[in-house]
PDB file of N, CA and C in Angstrom:
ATOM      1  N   UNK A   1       0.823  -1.189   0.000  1.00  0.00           N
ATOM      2  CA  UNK A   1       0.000   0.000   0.000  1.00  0.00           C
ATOM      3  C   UNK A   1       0.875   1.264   0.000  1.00  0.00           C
ATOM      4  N   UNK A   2       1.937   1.535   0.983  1.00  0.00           N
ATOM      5  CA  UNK A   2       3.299   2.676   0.737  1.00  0.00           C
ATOM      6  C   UNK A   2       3.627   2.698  -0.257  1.00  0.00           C
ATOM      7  N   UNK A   3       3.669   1.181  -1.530  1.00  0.00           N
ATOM      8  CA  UNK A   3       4.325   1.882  -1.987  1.00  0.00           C
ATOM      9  C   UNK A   3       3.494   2.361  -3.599  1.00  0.00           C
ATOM     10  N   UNK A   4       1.989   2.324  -3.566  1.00  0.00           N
ATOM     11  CA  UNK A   4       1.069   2.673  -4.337  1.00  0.00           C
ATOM     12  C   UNK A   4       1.000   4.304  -3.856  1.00  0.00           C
ATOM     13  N   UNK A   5       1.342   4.393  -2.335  1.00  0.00           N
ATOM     14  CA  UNK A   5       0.898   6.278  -2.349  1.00  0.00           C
ATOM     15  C   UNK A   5       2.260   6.576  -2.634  1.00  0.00           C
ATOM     16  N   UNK A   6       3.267   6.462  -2.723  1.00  0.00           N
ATOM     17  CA  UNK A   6       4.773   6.894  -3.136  1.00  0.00           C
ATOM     18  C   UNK A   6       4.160   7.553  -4.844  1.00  0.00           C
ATOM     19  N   UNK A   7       4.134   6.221  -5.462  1.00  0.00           N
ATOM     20  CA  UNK A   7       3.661   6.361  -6.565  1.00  0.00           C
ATOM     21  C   UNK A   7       2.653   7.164  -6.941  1.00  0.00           C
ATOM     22  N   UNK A   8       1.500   7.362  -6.131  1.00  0.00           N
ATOM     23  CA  UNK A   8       0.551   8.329  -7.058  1.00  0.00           C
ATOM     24  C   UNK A   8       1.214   9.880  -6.485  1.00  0.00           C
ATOM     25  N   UNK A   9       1.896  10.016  -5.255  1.00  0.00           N
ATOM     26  CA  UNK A   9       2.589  10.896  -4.754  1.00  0.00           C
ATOM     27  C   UNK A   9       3.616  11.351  -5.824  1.00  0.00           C
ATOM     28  N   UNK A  10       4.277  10.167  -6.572  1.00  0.00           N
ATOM     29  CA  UNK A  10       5.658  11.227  -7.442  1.00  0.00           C
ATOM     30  C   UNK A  10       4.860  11.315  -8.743  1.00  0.00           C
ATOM     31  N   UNK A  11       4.023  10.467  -9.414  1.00  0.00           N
ATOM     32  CA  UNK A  11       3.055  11.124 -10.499  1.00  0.00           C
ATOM     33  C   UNK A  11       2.389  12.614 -10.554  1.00  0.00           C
ATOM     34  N   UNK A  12       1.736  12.562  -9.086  1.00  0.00           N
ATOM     35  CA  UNK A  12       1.830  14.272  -8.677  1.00  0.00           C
ATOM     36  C   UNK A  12       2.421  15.309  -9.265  1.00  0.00           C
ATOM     37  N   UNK A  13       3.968  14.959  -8.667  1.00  0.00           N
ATOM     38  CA  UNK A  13       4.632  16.010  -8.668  1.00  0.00           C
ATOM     39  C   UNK A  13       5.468  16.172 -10.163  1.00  0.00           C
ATOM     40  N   UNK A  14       5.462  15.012 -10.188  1.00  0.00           N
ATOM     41  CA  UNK A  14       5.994  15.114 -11.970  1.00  0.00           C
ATOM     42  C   UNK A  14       5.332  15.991 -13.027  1.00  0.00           C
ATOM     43  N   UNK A  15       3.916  15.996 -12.615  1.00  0.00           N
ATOM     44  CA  UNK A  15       2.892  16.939 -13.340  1.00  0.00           C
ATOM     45  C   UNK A  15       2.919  18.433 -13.380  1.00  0.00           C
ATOM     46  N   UNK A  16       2.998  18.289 -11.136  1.00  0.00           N
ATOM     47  CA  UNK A  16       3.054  19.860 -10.799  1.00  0.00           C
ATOM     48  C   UNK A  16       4.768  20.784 -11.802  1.00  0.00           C
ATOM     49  N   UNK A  17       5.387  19.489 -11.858  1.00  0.00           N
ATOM     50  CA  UNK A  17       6.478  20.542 -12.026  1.00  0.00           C
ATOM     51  C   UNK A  17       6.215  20.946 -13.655  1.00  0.00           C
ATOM     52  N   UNK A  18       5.887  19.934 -14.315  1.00  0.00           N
ATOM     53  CA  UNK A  18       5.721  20.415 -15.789  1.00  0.00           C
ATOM     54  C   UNK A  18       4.606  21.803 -16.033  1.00  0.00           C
ATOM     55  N   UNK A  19       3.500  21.468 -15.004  1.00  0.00           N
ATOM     56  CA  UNK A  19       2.317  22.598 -15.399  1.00  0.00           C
ATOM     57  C   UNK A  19       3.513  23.665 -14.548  1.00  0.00           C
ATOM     58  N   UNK A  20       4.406  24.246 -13.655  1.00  0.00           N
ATOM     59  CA  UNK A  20       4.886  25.064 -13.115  1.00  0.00           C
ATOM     60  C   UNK A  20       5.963  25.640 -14.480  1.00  0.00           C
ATOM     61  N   UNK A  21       6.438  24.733 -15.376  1.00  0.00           N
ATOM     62  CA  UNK A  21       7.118  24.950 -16.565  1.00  0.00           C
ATOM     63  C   UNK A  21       7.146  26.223 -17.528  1.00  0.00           C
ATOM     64  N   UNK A  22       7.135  27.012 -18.144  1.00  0.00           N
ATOM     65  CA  UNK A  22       6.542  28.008 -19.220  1.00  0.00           C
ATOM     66  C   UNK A  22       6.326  27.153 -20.301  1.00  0.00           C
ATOM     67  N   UNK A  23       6.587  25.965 -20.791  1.00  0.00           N
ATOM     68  CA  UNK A  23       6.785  25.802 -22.070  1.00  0.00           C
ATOM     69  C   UNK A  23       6.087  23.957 -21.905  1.00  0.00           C
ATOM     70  N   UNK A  24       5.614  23.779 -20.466  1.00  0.00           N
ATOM     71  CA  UNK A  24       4.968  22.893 -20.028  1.00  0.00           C
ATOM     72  C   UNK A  24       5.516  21.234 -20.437  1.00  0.00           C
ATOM     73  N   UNK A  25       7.081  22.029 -20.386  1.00  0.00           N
ATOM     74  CA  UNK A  25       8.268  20.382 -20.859  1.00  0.00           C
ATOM     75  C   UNK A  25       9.433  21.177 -20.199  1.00  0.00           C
ATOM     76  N   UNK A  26       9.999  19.442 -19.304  1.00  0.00           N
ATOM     77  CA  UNK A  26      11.297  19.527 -19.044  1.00  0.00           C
ATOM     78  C   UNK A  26      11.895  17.684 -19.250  1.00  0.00           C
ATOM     79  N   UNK A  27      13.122  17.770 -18.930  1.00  0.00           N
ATOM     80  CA  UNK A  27      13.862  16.937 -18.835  1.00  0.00           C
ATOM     81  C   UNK A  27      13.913  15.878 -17.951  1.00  0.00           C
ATOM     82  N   UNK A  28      14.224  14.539 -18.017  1.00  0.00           N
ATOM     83  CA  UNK A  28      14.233  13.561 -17.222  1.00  0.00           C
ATOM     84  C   UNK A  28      15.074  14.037 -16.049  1.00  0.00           C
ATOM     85  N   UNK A  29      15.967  14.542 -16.587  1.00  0.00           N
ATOM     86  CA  UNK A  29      16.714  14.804 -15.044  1.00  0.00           C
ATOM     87  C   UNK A  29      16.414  15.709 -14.068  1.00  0.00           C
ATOM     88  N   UNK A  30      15.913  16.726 -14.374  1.00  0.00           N
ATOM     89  CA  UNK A  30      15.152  17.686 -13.886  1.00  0.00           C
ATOM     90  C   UNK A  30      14.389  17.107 -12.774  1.00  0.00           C
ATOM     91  N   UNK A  31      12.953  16.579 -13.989  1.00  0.00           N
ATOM     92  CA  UNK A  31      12.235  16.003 -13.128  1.00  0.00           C
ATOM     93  C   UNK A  31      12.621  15.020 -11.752  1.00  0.00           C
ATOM     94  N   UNK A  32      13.835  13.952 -12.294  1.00  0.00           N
ATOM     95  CA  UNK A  32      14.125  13.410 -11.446  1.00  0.00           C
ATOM     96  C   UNK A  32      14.685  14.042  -9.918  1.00  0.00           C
ATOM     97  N   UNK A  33      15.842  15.200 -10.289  1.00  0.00           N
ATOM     98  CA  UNK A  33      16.108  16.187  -9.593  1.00  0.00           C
ATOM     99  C   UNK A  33      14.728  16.615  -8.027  1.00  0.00           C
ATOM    100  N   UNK A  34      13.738  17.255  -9.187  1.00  0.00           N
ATOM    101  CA  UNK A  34      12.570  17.784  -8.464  1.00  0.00           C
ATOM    102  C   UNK A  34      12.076  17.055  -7.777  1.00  0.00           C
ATOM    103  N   UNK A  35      11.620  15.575  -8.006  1.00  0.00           N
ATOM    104  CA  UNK A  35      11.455  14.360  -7.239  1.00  0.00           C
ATOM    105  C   UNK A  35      11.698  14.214  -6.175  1.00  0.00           C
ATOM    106  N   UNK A  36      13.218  13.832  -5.947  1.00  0.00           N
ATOM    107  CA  UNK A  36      13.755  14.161  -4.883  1.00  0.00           C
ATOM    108  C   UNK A  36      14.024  15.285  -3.905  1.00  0.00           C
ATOM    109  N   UNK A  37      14.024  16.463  -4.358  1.00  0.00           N
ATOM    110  CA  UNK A  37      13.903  17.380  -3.610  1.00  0.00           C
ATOM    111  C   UNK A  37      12.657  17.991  -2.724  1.00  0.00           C
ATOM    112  N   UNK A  38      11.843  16.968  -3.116  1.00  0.00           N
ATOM    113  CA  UNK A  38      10.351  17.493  -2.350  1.00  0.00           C
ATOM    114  C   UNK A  38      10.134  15.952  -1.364  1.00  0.00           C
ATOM    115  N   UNK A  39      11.546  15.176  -1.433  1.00  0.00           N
ATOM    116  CA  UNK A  39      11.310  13.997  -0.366  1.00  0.00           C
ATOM    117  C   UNK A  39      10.998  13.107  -0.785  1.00  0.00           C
ATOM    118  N   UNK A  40      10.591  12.742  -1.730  1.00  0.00           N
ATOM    119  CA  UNK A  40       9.843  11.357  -2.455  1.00  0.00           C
ATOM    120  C   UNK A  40      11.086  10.557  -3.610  1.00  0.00           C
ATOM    121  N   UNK A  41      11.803   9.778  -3.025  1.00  0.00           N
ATOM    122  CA  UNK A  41      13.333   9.129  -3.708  1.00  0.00           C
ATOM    123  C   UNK A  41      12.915   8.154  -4.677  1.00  0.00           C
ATOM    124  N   UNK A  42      13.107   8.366  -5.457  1.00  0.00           N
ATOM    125  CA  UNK A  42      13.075   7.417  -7.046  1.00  0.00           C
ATOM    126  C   UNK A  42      14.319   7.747  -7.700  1.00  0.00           C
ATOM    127  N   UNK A  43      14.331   6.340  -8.333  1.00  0.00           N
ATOM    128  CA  UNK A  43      16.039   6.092  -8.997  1.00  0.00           C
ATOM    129  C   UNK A  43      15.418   6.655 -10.472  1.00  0.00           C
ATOM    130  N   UNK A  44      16.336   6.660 -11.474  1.00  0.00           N
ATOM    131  CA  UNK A  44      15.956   7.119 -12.770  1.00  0.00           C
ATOM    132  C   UNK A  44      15.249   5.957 -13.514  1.00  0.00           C
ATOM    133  N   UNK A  45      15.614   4.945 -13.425  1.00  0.00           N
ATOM    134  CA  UNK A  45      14.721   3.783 -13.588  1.00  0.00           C
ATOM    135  C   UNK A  45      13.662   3.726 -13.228  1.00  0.00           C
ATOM    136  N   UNK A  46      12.989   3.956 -12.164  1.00  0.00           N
ATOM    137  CA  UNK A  46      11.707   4.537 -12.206  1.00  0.00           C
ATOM    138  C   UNK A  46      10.896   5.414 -12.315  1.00  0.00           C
ATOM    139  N   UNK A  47      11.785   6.544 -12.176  1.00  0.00           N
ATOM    140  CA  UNK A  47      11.118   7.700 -13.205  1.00  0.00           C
ATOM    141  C   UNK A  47      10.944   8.048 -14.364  1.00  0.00           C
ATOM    142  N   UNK A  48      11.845   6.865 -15.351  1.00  0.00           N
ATOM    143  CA  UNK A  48      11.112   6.047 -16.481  1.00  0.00           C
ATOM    144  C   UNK A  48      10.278   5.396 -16.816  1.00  0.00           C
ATOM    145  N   UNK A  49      10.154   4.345 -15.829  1.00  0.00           N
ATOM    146  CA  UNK A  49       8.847   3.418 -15.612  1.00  0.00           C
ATOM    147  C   UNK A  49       7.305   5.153 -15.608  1.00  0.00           C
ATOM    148  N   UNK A  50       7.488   5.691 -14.638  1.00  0.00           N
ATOM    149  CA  UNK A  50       6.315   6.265 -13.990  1.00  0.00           C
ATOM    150  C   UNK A  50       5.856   7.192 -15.167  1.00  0.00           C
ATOM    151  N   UNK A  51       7.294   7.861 -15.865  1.00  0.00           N
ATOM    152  CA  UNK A  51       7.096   8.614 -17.375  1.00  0.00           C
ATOM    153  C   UNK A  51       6.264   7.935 -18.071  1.00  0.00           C
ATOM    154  N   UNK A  52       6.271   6.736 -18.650  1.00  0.00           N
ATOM    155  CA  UNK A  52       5.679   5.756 -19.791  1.00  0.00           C
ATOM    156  C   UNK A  52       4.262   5.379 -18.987  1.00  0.00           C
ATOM    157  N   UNK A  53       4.155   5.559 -17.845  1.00  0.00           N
ATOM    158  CA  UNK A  53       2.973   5.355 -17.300  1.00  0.00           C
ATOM    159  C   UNK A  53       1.894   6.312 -17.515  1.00  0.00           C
ATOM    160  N   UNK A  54       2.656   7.528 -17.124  1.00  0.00           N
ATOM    161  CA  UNK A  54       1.583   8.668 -17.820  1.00  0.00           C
ATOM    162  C   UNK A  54       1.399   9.039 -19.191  1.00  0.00           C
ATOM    163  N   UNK A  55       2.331   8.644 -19.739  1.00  0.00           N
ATOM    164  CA  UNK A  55       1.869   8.667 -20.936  1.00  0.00           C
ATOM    165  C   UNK A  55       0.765   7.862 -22.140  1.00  0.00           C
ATOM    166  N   UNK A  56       0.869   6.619 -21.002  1.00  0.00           N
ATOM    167  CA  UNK A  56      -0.384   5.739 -21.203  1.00  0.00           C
ATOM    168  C   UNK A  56      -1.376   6.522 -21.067  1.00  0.00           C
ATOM    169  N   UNK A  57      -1.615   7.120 -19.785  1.00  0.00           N
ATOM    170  CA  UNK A  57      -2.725   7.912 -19.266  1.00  0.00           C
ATOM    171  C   UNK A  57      -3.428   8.978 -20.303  1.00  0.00           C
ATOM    172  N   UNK A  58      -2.604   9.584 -21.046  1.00  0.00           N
ATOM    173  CA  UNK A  58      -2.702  10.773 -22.066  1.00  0.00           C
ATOM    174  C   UNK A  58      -2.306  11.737 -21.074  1.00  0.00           C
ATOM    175  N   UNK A  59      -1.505  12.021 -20.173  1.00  0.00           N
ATOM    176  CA  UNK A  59      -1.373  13.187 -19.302  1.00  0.00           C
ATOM    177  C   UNK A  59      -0.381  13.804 -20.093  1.00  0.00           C
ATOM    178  N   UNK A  60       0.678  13.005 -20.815  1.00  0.00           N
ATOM    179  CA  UNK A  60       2.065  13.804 -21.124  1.00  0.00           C
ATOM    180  C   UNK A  60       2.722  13.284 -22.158  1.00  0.00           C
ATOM    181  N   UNK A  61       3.142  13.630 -23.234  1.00  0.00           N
ATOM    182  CA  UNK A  61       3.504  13.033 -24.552  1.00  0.00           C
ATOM    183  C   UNK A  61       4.951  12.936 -24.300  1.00  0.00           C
ATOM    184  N   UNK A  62       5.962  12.139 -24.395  1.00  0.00           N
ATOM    185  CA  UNK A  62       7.590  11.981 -24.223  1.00  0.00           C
ATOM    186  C   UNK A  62       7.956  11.888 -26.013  1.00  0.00           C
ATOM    187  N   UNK A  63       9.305  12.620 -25.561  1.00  0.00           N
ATOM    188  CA  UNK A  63       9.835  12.639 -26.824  1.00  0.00           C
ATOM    189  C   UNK A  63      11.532  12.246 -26.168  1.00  0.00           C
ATOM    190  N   UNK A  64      12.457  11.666 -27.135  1.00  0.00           N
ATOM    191  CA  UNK A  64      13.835  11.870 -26.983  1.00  0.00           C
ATOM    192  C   UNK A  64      14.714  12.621 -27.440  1.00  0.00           C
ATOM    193  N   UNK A  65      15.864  13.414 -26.976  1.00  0.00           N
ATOM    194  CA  UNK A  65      16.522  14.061 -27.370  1.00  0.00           C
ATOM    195  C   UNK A  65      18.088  13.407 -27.036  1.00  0.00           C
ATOM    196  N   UNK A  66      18.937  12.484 -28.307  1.00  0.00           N
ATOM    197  CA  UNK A  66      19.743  11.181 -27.413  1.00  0.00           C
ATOM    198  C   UNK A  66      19.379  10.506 -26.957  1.00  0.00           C
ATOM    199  N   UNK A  67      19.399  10.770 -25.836  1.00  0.00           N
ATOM    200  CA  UNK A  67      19.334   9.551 -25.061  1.00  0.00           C
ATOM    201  C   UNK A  67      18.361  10.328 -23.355  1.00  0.00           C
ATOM    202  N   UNK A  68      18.259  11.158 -23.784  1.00  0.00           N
ATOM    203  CA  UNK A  68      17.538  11.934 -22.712  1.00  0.00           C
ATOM    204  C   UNK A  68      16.199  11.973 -22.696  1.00  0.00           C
ATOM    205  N   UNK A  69      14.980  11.674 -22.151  1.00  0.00           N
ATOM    206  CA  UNK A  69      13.336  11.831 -22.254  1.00  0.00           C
ATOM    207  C   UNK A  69      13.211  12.986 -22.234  1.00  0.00           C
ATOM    208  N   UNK A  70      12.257  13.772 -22.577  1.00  0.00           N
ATOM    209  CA  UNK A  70      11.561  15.071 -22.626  1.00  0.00           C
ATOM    210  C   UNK A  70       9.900  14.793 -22.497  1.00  0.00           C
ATOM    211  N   UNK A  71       9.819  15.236 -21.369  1.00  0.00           N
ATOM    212  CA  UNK A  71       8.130  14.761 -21.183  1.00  0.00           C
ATOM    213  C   UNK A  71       7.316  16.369 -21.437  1.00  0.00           C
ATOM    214  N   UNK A  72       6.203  16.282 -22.201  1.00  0.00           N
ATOM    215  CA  UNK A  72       5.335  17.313 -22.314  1.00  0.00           C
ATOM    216  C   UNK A  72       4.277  16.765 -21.930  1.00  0.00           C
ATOM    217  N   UNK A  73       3.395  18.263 -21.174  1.00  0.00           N
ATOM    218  CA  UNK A  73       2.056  18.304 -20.263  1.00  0.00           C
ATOM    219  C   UNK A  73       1.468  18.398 -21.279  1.00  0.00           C
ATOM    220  N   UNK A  74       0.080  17.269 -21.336  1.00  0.00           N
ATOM    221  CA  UNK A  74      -1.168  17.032 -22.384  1.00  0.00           C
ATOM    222  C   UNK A  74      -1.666  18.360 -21.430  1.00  0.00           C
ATOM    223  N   UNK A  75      -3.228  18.935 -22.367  1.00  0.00           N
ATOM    224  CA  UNK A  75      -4.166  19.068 -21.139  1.00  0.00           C
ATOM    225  C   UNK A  75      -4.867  18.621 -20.226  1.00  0.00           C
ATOM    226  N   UNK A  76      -4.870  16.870 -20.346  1.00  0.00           N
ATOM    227  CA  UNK A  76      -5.132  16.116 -19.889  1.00  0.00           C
ATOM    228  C   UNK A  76      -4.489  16.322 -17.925  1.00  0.00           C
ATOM    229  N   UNK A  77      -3.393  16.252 -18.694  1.00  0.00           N
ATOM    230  CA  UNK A  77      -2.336  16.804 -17.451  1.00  0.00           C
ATOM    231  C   UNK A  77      -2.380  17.638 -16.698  1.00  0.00           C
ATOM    232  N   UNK A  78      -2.455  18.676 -17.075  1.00  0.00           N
ATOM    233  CA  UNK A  78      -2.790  20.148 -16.553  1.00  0.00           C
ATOM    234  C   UNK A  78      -3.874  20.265 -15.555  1.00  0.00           C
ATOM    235  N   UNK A  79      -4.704  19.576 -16.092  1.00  0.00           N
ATOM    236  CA  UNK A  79      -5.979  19.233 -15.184  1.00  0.00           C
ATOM    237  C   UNK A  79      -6.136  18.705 -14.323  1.00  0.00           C
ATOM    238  N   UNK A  80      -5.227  17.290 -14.049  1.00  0.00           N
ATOM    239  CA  UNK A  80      -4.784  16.708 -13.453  1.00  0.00           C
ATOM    240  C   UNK A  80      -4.031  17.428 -12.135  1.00  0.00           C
ATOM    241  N   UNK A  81      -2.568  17.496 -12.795  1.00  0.00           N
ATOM    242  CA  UNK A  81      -1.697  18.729 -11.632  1.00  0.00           C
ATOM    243  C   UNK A  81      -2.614  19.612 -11.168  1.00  0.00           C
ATOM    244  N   UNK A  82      -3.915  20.098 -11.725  1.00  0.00           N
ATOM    245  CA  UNK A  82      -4.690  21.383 -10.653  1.00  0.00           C
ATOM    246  C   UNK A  82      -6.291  20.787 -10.282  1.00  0.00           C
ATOM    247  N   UNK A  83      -6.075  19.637 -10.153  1.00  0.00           N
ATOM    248  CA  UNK A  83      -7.565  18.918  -9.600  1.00  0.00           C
ATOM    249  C   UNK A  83      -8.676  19.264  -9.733  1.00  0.00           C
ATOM    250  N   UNK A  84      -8.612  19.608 -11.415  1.00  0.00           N
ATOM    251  CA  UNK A  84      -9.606  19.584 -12.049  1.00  0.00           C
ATOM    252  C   UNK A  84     -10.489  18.526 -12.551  1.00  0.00           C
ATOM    253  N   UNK A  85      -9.782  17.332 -12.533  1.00  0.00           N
ATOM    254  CA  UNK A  85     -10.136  15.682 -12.720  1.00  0.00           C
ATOM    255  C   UNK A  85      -9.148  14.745 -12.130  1.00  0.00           C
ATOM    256  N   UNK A  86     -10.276  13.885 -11.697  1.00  0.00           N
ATOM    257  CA  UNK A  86      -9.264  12.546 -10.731  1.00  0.00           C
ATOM    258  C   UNK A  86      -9.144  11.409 -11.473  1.00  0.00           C
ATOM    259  N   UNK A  87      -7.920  11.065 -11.483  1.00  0.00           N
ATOM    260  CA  UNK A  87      -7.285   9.829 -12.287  1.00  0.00           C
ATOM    261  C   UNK A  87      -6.895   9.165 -10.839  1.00  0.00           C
ATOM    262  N   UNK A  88      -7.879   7.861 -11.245  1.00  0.00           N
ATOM    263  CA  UNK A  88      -7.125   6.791 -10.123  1.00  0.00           C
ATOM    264  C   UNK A  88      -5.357   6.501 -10.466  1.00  0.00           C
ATOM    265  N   UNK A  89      -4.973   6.100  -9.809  1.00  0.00           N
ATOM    266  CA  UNK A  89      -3.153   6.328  -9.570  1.00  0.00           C
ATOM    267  C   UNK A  89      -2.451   7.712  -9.305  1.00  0.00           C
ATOM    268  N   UNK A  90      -3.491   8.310  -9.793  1.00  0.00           N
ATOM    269  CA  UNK A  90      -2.435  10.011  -9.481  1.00  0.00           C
ATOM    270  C   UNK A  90      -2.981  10.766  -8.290  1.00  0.00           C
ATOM    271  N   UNK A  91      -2.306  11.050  -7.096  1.00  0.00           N
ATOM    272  CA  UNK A  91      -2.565  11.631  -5.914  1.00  0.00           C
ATOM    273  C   UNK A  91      -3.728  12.940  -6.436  1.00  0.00           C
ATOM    274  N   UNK A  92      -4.470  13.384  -5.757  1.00  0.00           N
ATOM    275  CA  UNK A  92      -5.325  14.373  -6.046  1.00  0.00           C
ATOM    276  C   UNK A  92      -4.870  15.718  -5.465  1.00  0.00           C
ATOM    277  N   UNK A  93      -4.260  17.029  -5.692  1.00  0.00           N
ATOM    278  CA  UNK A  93      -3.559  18.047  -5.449  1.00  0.00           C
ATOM    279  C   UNK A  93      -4.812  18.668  -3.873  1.00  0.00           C
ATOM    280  N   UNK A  94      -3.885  18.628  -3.343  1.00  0.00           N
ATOM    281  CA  UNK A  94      -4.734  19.806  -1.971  1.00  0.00           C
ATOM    282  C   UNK A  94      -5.074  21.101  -2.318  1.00  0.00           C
ATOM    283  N   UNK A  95      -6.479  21.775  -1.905  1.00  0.00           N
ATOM    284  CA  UNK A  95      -6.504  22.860  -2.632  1.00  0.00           C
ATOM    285  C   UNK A  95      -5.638  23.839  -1.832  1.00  0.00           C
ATOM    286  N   UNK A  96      -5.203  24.840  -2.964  1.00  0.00           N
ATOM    287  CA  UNK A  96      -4.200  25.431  -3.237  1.00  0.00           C
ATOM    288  C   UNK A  96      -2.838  25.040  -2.802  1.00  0.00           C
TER     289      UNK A  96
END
């Protein structure tokens, strides 16, 4: 069960940081970066896994640049990161 709220917990924030974005895309490492810095530890291996997960979802379209992911916020997403709609697996944002 910890480790299903971990998970809808870093799906969260993976979102919040892209909708916080101007251009509503950043980088795997970034993200991974941001991840961790808000307390929630994932290796890059799973912040691959959790990438391809939302993108199942339609939240976020990935592209590569090398060898690097580039995840972009659907609006799907957007909506999501500001709890405008609830997707089972993705934590639901506290208001404000």
């Amino acid at each position: 069960m910890l480790g299903n709220l971990m998970k809808e917990h870093q799906r969260l924030v993976v979102l919040r940081l892209l909708a916080e974005d101007t251009g509503y895309d950043l980088n795997e490492s970034i993200l991974h970066d941001g991840i961790n810095a808000v307390g929630l530890s994932i290796s890059r291996d799973g912040l691959r896994v959790e990438l391809a997960w939302l993108e199942e979802q339609g939240l976020i379209e990935l592209s590569k640049v090398g060898s690097i992911q580039i995840a972009k916020l659907t609006q799907r997403g957007l909506d999501a990161a500001e709890g405008r709609v609830k997707i089972p697996g993705i934590k639901r944002p506290s208001p404000n």
